[in-house]
Protein backbone atom coordinates (compact mmCIF):
# COMPACT_ATOMS: atom_id res chain seq x y z
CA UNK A 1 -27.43 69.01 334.22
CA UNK A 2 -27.31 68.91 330.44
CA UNK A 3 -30.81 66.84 329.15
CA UNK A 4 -30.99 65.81 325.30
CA UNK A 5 -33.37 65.19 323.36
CA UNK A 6 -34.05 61.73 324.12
CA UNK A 7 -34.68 62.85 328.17
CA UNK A 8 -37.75 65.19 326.63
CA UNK A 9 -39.23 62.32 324.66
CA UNK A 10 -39.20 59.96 327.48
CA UNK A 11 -40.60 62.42 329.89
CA UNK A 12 -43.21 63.45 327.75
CA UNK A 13 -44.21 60.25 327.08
CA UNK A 14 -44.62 59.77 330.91
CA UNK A 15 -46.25 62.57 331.35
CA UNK A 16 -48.78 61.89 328.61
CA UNK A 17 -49.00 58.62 329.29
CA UNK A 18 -49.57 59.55 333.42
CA UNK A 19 -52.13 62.00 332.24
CA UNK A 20 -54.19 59.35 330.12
CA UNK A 21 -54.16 56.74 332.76
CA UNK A 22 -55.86 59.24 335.24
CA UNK A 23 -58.65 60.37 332.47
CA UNK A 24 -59.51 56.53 331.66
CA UNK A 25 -59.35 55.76 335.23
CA UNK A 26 -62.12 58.63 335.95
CA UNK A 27 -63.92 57.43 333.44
CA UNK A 28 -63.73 54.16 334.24
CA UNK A 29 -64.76 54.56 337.51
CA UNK A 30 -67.72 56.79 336.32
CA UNK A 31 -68.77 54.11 334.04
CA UNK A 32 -69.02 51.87 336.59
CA UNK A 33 -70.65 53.89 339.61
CA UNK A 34 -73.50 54.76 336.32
CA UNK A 35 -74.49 51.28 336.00
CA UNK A 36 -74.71 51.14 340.04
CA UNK A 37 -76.47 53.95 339.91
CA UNK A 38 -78.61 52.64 337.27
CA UNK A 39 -79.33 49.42 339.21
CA UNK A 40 -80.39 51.01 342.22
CA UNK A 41 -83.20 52.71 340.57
CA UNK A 42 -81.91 56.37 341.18
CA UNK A 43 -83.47 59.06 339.39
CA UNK A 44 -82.13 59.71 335.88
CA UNK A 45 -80.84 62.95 336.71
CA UNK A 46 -79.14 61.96 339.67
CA UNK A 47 -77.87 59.58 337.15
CA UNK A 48 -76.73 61.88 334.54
CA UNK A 49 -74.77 64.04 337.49
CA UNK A 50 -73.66 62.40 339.76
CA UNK A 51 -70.87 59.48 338.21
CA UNK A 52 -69.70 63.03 336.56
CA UNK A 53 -69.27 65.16 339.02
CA UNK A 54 -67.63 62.43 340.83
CA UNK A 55 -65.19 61.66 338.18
CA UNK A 56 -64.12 65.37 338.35
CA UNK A 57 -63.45 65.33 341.92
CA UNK A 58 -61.51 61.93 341.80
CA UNK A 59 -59.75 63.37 338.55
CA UNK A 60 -58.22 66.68 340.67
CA UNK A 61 -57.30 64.87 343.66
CA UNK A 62 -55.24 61.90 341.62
CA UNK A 63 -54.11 64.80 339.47
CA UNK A 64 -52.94 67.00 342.44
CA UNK A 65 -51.27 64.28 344.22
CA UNK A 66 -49.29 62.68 341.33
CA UNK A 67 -48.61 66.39 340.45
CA UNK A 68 -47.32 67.21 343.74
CA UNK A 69 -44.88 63.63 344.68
CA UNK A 70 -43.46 64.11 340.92
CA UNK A 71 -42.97 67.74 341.39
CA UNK A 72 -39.47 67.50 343.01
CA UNK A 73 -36.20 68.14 341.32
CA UNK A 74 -35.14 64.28 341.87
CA UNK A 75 -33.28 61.76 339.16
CA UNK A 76 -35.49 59.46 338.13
CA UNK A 77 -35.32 56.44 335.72
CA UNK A 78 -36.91 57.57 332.83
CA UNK A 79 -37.16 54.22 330.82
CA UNK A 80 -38.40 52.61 333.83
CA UNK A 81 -41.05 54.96 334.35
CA UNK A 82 -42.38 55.45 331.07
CA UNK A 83 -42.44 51.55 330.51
CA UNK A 84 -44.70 51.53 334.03
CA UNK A 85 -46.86 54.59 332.89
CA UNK A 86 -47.48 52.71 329.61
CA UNK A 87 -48.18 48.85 331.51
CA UNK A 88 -50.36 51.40 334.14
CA UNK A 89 -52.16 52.82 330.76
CA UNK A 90 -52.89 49.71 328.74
CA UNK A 91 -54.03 48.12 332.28
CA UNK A 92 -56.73 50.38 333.14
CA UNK A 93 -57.89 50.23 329.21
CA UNK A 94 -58.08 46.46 329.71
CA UNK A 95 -59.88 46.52 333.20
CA UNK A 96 -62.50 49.16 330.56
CA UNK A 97 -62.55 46.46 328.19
CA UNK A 98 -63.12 43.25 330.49
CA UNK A 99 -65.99 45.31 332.86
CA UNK A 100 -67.69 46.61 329.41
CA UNK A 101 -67.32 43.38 327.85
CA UNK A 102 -68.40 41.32 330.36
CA UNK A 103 -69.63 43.29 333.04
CA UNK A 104 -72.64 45.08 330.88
CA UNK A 105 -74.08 42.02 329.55
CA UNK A 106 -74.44 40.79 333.02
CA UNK A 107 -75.58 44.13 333.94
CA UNK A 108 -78.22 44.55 331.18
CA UNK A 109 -79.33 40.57 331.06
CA UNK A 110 -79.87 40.84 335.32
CA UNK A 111 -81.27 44.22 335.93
CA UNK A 112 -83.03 44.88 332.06
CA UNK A 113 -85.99 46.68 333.24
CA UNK A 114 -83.24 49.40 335.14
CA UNK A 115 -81.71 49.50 332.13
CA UNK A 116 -84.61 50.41 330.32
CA UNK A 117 -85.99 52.73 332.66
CA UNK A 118 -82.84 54.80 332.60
CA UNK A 119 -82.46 54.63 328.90
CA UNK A 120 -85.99 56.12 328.45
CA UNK A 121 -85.97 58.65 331.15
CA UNK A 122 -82.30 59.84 329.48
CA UNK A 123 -84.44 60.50 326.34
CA UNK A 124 -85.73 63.15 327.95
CA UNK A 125 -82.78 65.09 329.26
CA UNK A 126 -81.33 66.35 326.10
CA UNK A 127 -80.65 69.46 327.26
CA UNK A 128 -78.94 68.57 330.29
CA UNK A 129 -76.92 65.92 328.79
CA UNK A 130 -75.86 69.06 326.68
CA UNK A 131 -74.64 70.81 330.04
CA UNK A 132 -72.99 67.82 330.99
CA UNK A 133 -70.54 67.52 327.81
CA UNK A 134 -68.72 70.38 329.63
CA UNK A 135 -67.37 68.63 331.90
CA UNK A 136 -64.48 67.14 330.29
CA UNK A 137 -63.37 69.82 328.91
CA UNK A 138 -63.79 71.62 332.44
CA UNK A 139 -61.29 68.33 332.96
CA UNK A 140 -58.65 69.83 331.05
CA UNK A 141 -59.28 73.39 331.91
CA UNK A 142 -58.56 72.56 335.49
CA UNK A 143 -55.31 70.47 334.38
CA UNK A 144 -54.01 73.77 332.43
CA UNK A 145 -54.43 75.68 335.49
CA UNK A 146 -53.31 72.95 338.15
CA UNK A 147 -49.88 73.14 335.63
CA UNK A 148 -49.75 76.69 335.66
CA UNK A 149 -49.97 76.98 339.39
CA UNK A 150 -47.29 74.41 340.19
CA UNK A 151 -45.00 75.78 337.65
């Protein structure tokens, strides 16, 4: 099957554009299990860890399965899919947008004093915080190897 060039820009694109959705969906979801967190009165730690570690686990599994249905030598639509990929994209970036927008305000104006607890406790985790940047690059580590496996 010959592929030109146009085939390799459309298929990057959706695999970029697959890619990004599962990163801001992680880290959507880890915003939002945070402020839980946060509202509960959990320990700042547990805080700091846990919507991370979580993210990571969600972000293998959605990138193993979508790695392992698209992984078959099948035609596909390539328009069609990168115009879904990109509506999928700019639809989780929204859902960000509206829950940050909105959804913090009503967070911070209904549970202030959580807020404020976990703010102030977080000052004094610097050095853990510092552990915890890691972890998205650990994000992309595991997506270089996950490729390399599946080759």
């Amino acid at each position: 099957m010959k592929r030109n060039q146009t085939d390799f820009i459309k298929n990057s694109g959706i695999g970029a554009f697959a890619f990004l959705s599962v990163l801001e969906f992680c880290s959507f979801i880890q915003y939002v299990f945070r402020n839980i967190l946060i509202i509960s009165k959990t320990q700042s730690t547990l805080i700091l860890w846990l919507p991370e570690i979580v993210s990571l686990i969600i972000f293998i599994i959605i990138l193993i399965w979508i790695i392992n249905k698209f992984n078959k030598l099948v035609e596909i639509n390539t328009r069609k899919t990168l115009i879904i990929s990109i509506v999928i994209f700019f639809g989780i970036i929204l859902l960000q947008y509206l829950f940050t927008f909105y959804g913090t305000s009503y967070f911070i104006d209904q549970y202030f004093e959580e807020f404020e607890l976990y703010h102030n406790a977080r000052k004094e985790n610097y050095e853990l915080q510092g552990y915890i940047a890691f972890i998205p690059i650990l994000k992309y580590l595991i997506f270089g190897i996950i490729l390399f496996v599946k080759r």
